[in-house]
Protein backbone atom coordinates (compact mmCIF):
# COMPACT_ATOMS: atom_id res chain seq x y z
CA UNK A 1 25.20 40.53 20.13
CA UNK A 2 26.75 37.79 22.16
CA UNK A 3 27.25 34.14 20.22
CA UNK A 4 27.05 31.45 22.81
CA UNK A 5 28.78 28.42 21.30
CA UNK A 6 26.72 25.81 23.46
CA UNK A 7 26.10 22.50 22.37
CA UNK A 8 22.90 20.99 24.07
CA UNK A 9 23.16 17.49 25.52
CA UNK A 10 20.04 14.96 23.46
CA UNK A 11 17.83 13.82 25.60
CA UNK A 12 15.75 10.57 26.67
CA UNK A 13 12.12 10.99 25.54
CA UNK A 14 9.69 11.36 28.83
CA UNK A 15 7.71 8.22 29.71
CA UNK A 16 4.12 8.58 28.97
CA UNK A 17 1.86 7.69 31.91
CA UNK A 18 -1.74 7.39 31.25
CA UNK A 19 -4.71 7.38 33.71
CA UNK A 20 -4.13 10.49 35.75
CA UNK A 21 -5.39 13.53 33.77
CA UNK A 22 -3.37 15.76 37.29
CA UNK A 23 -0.13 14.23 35.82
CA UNK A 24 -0.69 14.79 32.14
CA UNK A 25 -1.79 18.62 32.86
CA UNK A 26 1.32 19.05 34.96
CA UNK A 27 3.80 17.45 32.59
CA UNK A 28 2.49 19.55 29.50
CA UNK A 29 2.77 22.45 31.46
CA UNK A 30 6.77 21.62 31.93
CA UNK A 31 7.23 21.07 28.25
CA UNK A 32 5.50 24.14 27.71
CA UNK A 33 8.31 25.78 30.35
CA UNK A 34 10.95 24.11 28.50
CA UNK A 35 9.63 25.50 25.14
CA UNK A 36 9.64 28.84 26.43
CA UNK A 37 12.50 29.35 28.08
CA UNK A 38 14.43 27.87 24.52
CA UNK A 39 12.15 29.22 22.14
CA UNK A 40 11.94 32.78 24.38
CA UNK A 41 15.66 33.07 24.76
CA UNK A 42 15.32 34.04 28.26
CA UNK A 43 17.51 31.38 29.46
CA UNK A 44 20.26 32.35 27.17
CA UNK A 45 19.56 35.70 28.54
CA UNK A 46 19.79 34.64 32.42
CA UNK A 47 22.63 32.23 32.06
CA UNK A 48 24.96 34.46 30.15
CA UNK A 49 24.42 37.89 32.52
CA UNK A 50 25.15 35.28 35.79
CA UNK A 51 28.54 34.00 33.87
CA UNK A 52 29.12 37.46 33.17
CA UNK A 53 28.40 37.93 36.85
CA UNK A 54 30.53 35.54 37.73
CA UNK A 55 33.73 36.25 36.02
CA UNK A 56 33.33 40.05 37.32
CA UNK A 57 33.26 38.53 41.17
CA UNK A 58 36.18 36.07 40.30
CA UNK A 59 38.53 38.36 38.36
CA UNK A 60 38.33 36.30 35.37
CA UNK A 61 38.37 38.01 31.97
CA UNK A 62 35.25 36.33 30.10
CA UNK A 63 37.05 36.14 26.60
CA UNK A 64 39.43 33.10 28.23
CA UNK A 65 36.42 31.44 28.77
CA UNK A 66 34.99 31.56 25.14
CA UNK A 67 36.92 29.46 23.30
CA UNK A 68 37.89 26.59 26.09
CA UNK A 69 35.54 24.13 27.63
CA UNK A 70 35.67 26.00 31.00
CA UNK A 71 32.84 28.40 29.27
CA UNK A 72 30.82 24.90 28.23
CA UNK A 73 31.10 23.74 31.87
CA UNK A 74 30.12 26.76 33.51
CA UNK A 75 26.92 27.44 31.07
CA UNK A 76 25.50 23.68 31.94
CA UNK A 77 26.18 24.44 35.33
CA UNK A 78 23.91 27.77 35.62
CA UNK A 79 21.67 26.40 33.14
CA UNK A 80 21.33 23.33 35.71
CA UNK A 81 20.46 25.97 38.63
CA UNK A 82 18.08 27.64 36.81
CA UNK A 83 16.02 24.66 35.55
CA UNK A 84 16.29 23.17 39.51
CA UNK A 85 15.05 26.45 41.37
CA UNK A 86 12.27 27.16 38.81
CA UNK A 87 11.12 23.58 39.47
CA UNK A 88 11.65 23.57 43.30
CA UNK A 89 9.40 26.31 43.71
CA UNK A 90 6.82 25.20 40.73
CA UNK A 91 5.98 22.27 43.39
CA UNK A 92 6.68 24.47 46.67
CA UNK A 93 9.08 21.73 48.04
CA UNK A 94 12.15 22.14 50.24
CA UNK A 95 15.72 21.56 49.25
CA UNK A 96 15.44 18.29 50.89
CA UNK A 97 12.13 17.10 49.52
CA UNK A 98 13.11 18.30 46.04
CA UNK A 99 16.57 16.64 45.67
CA UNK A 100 14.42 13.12 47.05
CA UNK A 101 11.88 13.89 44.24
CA UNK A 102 14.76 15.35 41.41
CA UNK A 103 16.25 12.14 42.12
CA UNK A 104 12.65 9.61 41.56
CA UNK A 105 11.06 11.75 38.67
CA UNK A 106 12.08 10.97 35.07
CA UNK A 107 10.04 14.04 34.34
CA UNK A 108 11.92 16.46 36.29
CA UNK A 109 15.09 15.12 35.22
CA UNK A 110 14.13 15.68 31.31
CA UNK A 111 13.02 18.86 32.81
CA UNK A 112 16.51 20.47 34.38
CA UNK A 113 18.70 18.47 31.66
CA UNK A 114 20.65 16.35 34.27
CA UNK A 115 19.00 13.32 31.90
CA UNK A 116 21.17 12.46 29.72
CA UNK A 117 22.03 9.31 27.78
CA UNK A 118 25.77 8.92 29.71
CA UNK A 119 24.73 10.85 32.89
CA UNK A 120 22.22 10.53 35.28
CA UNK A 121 23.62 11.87 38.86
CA UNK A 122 21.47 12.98 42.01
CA UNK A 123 21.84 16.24 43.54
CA UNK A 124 21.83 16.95 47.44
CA UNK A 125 19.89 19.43 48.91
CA UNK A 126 23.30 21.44 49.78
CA UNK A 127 23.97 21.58 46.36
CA UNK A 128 20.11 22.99 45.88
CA UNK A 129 20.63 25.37 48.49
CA UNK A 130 23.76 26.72 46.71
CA UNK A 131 22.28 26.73 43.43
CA UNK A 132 19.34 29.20 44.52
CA UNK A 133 22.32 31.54 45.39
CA UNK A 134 24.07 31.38 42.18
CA UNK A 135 21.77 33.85 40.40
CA UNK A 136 21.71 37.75 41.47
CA UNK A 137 18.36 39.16 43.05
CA UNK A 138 18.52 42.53 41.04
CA UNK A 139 19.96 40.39 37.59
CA UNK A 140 16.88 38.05 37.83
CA UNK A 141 14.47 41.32 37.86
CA UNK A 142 16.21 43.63 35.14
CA UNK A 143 15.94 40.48 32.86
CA UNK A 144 12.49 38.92 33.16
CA UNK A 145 10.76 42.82 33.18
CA UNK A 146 12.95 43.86 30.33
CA UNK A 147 11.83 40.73 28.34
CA UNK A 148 8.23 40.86 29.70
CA UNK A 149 8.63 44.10 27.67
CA UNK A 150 10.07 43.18 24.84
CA UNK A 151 9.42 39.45 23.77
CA UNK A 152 5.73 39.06 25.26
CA UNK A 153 4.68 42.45 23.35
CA UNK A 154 5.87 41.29 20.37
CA UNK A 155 3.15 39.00 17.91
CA UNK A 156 5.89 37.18 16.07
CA UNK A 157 7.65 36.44 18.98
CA UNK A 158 4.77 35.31 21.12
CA UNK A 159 3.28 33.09 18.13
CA UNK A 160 6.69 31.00 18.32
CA UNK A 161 5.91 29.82 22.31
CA UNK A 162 2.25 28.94 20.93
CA UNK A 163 0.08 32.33 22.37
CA UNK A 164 -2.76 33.65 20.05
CA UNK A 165 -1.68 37.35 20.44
CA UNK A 166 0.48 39.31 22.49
CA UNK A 167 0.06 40.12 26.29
CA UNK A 168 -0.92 43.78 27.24
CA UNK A 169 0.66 45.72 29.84
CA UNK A 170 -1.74 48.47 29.58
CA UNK A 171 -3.93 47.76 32.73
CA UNK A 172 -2.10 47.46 35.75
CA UNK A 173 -3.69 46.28 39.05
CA UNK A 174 -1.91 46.57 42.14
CA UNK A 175 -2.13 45.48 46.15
CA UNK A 176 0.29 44.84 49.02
CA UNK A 177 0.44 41.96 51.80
CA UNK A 178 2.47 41.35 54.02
CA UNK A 179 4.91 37.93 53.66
CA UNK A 180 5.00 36.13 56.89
CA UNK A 181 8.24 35.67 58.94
CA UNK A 182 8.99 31.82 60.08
CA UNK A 183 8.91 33.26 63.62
CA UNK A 184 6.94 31.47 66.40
CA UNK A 185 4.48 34.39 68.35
CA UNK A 186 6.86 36.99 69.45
CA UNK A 187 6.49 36.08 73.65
CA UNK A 188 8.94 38.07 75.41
CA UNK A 189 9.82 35.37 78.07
CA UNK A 190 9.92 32.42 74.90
CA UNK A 191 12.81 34.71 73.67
CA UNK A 192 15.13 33.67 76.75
CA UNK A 193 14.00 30.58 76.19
CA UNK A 194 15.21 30.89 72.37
CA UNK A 195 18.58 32.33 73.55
CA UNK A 196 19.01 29.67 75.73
CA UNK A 197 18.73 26.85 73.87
CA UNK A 198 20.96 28.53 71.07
CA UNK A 199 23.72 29.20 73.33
CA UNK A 200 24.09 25.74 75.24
CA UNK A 201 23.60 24.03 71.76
CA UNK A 202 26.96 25.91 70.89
CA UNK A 203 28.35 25.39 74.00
CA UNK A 204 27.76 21.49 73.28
CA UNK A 205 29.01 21.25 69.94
CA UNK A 206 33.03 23.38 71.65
CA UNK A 207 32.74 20.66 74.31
CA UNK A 208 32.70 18.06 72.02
CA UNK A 209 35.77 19.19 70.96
CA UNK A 210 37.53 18.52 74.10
CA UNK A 211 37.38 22.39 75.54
CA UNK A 212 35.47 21.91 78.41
CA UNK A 213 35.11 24.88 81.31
CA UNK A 214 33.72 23.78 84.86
CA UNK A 215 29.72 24.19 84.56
CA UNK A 216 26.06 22.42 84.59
CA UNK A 217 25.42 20.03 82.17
CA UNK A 218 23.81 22.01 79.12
CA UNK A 219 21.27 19.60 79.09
CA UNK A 220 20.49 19.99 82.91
CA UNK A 221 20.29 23.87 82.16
CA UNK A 222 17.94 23.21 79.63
CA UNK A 223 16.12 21.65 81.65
CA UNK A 224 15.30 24.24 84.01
CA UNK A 225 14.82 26.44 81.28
CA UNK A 226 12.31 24.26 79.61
CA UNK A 227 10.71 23.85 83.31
CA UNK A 228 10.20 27.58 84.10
CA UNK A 229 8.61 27.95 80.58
CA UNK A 230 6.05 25.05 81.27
CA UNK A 231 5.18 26.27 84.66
CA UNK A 232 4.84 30.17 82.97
CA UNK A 233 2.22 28.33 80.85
CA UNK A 234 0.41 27.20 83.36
CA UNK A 235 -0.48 30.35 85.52
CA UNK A 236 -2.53 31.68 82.92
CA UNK A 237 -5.87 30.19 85.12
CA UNK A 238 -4.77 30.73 88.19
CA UNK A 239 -6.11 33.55 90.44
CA UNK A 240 -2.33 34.87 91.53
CA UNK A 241 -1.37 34.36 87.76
CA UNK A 242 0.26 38.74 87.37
CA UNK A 243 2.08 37.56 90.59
CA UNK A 244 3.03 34.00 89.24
CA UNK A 245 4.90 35.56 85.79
CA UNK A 246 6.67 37.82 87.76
CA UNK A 247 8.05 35.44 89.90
CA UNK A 248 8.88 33.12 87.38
CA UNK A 249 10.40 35.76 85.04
CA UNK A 250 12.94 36.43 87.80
CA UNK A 251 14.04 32.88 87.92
CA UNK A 252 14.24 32.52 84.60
CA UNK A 253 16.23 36.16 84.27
CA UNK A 254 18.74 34.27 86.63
CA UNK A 255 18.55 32.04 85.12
CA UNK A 256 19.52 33.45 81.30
CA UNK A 257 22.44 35.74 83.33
CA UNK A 258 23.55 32.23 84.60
CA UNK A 259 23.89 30.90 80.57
CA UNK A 260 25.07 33.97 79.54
CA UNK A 261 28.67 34.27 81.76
CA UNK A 262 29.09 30.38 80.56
CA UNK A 263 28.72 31.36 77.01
CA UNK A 264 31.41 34.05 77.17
CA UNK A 265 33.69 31.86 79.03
CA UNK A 266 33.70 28.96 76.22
CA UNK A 267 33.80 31.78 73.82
CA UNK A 268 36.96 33.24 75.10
CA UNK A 269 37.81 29.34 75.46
CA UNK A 270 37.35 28.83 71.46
CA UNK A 271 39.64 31.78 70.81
CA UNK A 272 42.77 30.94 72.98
CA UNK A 273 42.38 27.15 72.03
CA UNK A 274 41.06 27.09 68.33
CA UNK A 275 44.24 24.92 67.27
CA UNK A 276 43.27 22.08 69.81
CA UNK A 277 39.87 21.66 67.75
CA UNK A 278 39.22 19.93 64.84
CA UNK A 279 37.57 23.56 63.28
CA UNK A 280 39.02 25.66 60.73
CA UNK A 281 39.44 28.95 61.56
CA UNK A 282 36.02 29.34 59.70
CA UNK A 283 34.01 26.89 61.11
CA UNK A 284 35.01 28.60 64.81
CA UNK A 285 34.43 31.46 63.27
CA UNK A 286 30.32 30.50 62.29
CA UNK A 287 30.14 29.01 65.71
CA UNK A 288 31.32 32.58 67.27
CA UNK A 289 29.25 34.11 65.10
CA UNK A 290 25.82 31.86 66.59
CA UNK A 291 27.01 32.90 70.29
CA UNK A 292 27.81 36.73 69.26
CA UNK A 293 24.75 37.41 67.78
CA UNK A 294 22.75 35.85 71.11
CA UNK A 295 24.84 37.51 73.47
CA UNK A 296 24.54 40.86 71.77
CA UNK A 297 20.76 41.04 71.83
CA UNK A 298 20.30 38.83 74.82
CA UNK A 299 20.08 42.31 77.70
CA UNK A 300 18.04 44.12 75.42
CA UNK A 301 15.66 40.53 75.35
CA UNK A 302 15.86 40.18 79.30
CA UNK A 303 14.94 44.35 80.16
CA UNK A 304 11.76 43.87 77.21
CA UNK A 305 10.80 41.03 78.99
CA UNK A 306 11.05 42.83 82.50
CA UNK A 307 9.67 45.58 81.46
CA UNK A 308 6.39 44.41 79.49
CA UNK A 309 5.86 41.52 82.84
CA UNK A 310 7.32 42.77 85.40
CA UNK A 311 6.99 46.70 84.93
CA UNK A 312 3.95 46.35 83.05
CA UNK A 313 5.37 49.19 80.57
CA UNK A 314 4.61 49.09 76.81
CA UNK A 315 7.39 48.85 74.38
CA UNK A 316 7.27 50.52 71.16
CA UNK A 317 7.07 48.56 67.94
CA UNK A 318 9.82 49.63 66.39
CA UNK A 319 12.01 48.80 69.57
CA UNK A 320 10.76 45.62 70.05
CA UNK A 321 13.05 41.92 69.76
CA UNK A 322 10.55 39.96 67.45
CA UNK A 323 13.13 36.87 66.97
CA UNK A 324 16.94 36.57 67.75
CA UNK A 325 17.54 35.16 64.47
CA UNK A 326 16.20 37.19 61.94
CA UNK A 327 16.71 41.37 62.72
CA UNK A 328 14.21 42.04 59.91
CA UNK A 329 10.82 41.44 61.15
CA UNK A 330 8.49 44.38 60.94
CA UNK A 331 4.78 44.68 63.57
CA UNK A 332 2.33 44.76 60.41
CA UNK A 333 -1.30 46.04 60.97
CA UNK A 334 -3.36 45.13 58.86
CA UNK A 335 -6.49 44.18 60.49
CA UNK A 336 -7.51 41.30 57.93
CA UNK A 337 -9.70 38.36 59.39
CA UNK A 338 -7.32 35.95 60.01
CA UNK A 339 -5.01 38.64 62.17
CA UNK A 340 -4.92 42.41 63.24
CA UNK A 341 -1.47 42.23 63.50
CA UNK A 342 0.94 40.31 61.07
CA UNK A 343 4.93 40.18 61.51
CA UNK A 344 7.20 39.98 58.45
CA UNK A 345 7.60 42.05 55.85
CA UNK A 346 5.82 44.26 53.45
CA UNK A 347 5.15 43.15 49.64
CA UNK A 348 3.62 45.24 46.59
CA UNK A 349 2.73 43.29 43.80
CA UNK A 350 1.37 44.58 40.16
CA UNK A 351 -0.30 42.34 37.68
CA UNK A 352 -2.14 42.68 34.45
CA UNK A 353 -5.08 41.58 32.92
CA UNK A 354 -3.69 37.72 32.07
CA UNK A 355 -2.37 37.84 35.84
CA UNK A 356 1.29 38.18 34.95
CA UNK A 357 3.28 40.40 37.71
CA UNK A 358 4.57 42.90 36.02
CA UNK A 359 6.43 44.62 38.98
CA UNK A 360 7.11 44.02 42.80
CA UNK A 361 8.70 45.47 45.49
CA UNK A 362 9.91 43.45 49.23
CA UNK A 363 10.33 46.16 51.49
CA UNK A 364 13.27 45.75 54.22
CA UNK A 365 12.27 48.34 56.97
CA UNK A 366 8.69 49.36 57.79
CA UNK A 367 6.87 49.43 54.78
CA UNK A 368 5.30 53.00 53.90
CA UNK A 369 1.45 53.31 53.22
CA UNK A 370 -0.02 51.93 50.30
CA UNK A 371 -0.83 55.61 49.25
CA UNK A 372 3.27 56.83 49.36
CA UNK A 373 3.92 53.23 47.58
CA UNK A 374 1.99 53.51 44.36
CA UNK A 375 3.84 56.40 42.34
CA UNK A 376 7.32 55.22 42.59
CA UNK A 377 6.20 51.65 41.57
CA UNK A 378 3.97 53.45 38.49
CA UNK A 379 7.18 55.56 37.74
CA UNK A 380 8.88 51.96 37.58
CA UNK A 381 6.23 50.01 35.48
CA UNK A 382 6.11 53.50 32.82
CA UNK A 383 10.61 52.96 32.29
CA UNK A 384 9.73 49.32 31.67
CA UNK A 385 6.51 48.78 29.52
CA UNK A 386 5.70 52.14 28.14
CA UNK A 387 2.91 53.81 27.87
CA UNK A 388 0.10 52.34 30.78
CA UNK A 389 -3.91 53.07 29.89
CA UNK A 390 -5.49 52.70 33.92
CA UNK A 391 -3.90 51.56 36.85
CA UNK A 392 -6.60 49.99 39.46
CA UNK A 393 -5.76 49.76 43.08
CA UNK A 394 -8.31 49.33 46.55
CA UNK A 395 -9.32 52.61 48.62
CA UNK A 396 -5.82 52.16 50.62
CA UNK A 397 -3.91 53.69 46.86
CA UNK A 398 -6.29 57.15 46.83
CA UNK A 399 -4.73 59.94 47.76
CA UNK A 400 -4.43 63.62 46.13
CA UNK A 401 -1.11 63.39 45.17
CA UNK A 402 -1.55 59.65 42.93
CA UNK A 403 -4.82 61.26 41.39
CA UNK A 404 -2.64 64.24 40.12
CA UNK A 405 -0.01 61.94 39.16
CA UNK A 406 -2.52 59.71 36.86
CA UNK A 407 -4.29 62.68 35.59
CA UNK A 408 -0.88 64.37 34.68
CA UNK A 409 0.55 61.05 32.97
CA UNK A 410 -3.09 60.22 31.22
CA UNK A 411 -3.47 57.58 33.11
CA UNK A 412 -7.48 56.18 33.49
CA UNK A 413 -8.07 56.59 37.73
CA UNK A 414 -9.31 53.73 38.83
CA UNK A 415 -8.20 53.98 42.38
CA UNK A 416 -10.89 53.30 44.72
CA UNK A 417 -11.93 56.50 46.35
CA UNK A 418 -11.55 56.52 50.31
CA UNK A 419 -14.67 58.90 50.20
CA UNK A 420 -18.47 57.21 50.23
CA UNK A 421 -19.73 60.23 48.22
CA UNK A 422 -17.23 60.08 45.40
CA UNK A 423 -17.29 56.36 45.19
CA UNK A 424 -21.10 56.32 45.43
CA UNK A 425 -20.32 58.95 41.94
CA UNK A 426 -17.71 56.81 40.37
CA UNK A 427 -19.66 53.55 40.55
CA UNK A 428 -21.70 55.10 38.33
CA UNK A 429 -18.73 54.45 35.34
CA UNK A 430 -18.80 51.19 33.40
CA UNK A 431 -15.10 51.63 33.00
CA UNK A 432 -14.35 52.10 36.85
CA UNK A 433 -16.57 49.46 37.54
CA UNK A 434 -15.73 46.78 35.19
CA UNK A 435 -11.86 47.79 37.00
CA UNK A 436 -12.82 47.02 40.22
CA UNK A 437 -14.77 43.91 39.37
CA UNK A 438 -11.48 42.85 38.06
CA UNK A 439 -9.42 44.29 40.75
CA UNK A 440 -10.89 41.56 42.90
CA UNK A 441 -9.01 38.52 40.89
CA UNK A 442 -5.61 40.51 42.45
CA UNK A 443 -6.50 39.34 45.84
CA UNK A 444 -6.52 35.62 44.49
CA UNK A 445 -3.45 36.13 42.57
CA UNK A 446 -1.89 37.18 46.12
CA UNK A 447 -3.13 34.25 47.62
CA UNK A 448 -1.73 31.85 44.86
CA UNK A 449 2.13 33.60 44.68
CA UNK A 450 2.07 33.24 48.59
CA UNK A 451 0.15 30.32 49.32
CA UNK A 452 1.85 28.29 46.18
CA UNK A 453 5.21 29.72 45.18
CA UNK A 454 6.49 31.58 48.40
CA UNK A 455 5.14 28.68 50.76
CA UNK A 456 3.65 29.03 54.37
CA UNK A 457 5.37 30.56 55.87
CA UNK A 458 8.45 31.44 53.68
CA UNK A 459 11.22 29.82 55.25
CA UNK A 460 13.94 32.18 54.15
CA UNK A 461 15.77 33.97 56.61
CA UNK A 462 17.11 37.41 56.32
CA UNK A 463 15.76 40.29 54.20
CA UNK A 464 18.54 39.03 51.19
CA UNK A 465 17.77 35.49 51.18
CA UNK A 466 13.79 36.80 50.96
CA UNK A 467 14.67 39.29 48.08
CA UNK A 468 16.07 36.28 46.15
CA UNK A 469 13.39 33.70 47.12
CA UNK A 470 10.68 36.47 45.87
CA UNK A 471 12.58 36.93 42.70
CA UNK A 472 12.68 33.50 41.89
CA UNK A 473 9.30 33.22 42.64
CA UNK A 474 7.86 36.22 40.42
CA UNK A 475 10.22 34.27 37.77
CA UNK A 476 8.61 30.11 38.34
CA UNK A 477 4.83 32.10 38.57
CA UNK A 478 5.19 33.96 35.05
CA UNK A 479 6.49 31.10 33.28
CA UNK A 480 3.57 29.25 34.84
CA UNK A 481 1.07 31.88 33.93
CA UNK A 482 2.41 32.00 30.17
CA UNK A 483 2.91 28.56 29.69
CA UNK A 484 -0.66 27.99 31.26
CA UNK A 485 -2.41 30.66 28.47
CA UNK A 486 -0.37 29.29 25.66
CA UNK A 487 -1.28 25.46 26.15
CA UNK A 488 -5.64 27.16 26.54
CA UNK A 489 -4.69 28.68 22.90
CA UNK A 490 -3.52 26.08 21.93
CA UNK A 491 -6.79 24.34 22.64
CA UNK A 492 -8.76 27.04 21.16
CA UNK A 493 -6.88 26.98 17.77
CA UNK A 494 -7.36 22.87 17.53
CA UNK A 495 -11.43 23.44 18.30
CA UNK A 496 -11.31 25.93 15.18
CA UNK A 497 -9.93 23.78 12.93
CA UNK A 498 -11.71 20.96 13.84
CA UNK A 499 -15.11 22.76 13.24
CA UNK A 500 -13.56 24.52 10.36
């Protein structure tokens, strides 16, 4: 067992504001956090593996850091970035509105410890940004499942962050969705448009610093760029419209081939002349980088564009360019009411009865059926929390080979049969129906982790950044969740002692 030899900085008292009963719920709900993460140990727990991580990455042998201050300084620091991310996605803010509000709220100060008595700095949104990167996406999971499994099973334990009894893990109801890229509609010809206005931005910010190549204005280009997309707009109601596009595709093909030789000249410019610049080595490099990756898909944009207007050929799913920024957009079908077809990526998510998520999974390519999904995720929740009584999951879960699985494990079915006959049977089972009744709260709790903690859309870009963002949200909603049941027993143990 690791002894941390942390002193904790005293802190002002939180103002009390009166009147607004939103306010008072909300701050109790923070001390509550605060109590649990303390009383829980799971910050000690998080904070110590990421220093841990930390010295690993940096070389640094972690016993020089125990007995010197550099160990005290690097504990507040990760202790710091954990308070800030768990609040910045408790209230679903940005990195920019959240460093306005860190900086205003007295309560949210108290809350991530920058408060103290001598010390009371803001933090920018940069520093935000880079404090949501300090903790490991696989770390944050291994920690906050293995205590889930421990500490909220445990009576004595849970009686010390105020909850009645301890949580069960026994029932497990699953579902997937499907987490929404920050991509506009995937328009073939509004890709050009995209690559265009990436490129001559680059090409702006190189001829600011004094390499210049003979060429159009970038703004003038833009110009025409943003014309031909108006006037593609706008031959939607017109009788000639199929013969419209395709003339206005060419131009705008030309148009793109046009951008394209300017960008590789002022890249090749860059390169020979990177000492006349202001840049480091790796600030050309990032702006390289930007012009690379548009030049590299930019043919493969221009022939899906020719061939889905011009050649009037499909294009396979998995072949298509959804967005020249982020490579790891997926086509989604999954014909709900508010879209047939969704683009992002795929997300399981496993709660129990209380509505804690006791597993997840992001998926980076195309996710699999729900049906191939569910027994490597039950495999998963078994090495973590033991022995599981039912698992409950809609019609899209049954299959032959998850019923065998559950009946070979012990596990209560309570799968929702894809057949009417056998469903029209099992309904017929107060167990499988009282299940499925409950089953139905999952699709809330979706709504809530997506709507509330992940944001819409989630902004994150890149299958790693969304790993991270997920795990940090899984993290923020179970501390909610908890700190949300203890403060109700709470309640309920003051009401029996007052009519005791």
């Amino acid at each position: 067992m690791k002894i941390l030899n942390v002193q904790y900085d005293m802190r002002p008292a939180i103002p009390h504001v009166y009147g607004n009963i939103d306010y008072k719920n909300f701050r109790e709900t923070l001390i509550k956090l605060d109590e649990i993460l303390c009383k829980g140990q799971l910050e000690d727990q998080l904070v110590s593996a990421a220093i841990d991580q930390w010295t690993i990455s940096a070389e640094k042998p972690s016993a020089e850091f125990m007995n010197t201050n550099v160990y005290s300084k690097l504990w507040r620091q990760h202790q710091f970035a954990l308070r800030c991310n768990i609040a910045r996605h408790l209230t679903g803010e940005s990195f920019r509105q959240f460093s306005v509000r860190l900086s205003d709220s007295a309560l949210f100060q108290w809350f991530t410890r920058i408060h103290y008595f001598t010390n009371k700095k803001a933090i920018s949104k940069s520093s935000l940004d880079r404090f949501s990167k300090m903790f490991d996406e696989s770390m944050i999971a291994e920690i906050l499942l293995e205590w889930q499994a421990s500490f909220l099973t445990t009576p004595n334990k849970t009686e010390e962050i105020g909850l009645n009894e301890a949580m069960s893990f026994r029932d497990t109801f699953l579902d997937s969705t499907c987490i929404k890229a920050n991509i506009h509609f995937p328009v073939d010809w509004v890709l050009l448009r995209d690559a265009a206005r990436s490129l001559l931005s680059a090409m702006k910010t190189i001829r600011a610093q004094g390499l210049k190549h003979r060429m159009i204005e970038p703004v003038d280009l833009m110009k025409q760029m943003n014309r031909l997309c108006i006037a593609m707009t706008h031959t939607r109601r017109k009788k000639d419209s199929k013969k419209q596009r395709k003339k206005i595709l060419r131009a705008m093909k030309k148009l793109s081939h046009c951008i394209q030789k300017h960008a590789e000249r002022y890249c090749a410019l860059l390169i020979k002349n990177r000492e006349k610049t202001h840049w480091s080595e790796a600030q050309s490099n990032l702006v390289l980088d930007r012009i690379n990756n548009i030049l590299n898909q930019l043919p493969a944009a221009i022939k899906q564009a020719h061939d889905r207007i011009i050649g009037e050929r499909k294009t396979a799913s998995k072949e298509k360019i959804l967005s020249l920024y982020d490579p790891d957009v997926h086509v989604i079908v999954r014909g709900k009411s508010e879209g047939e077809v969704e683009f992002g990526q795929g997300l399981m998510l496993a709660e129990q009865r209380d509505g804690l998520i006791v597993d997840w999974c992001l998926f980076k390519d195309q996710p699999k059926s729900d049906s191939g999904i569910f027994m490597p995720l039950m495999k998963r929740i078994q090495r973590y929390y033991g022995v599981i009584a039912s698992s409950t999951g809609d019609r899209g879960f049954d299959s032959e080979a998850n019923r065998d699985f559950l009946e070979q494990e012990n596990i209560y079915n309570g799968l929702c049969p894809r057949s009417p006959k056998k469903l029209q049977e099992r309904i017929n089972d107060p167990r499988f129906l009282e299940l499925q009744t409950r089953r139905s709260q999952t699709e809330g709790r979706i709504g809530i982790f997506k709507n509330i903690f992940l944001g819409k859309p989630l902004k994150s870009k890149r299958f790693f950044h969304r790993q991270t963002t997920v795990a940090w949200c899984v993290l923020t909603h179970n501390l909610w969740v908890i700190a949300r049941k203890a403060l109700s027993d709470e309640k309920i143990r003051l009401k029996q002692i007052a009519y005791a």
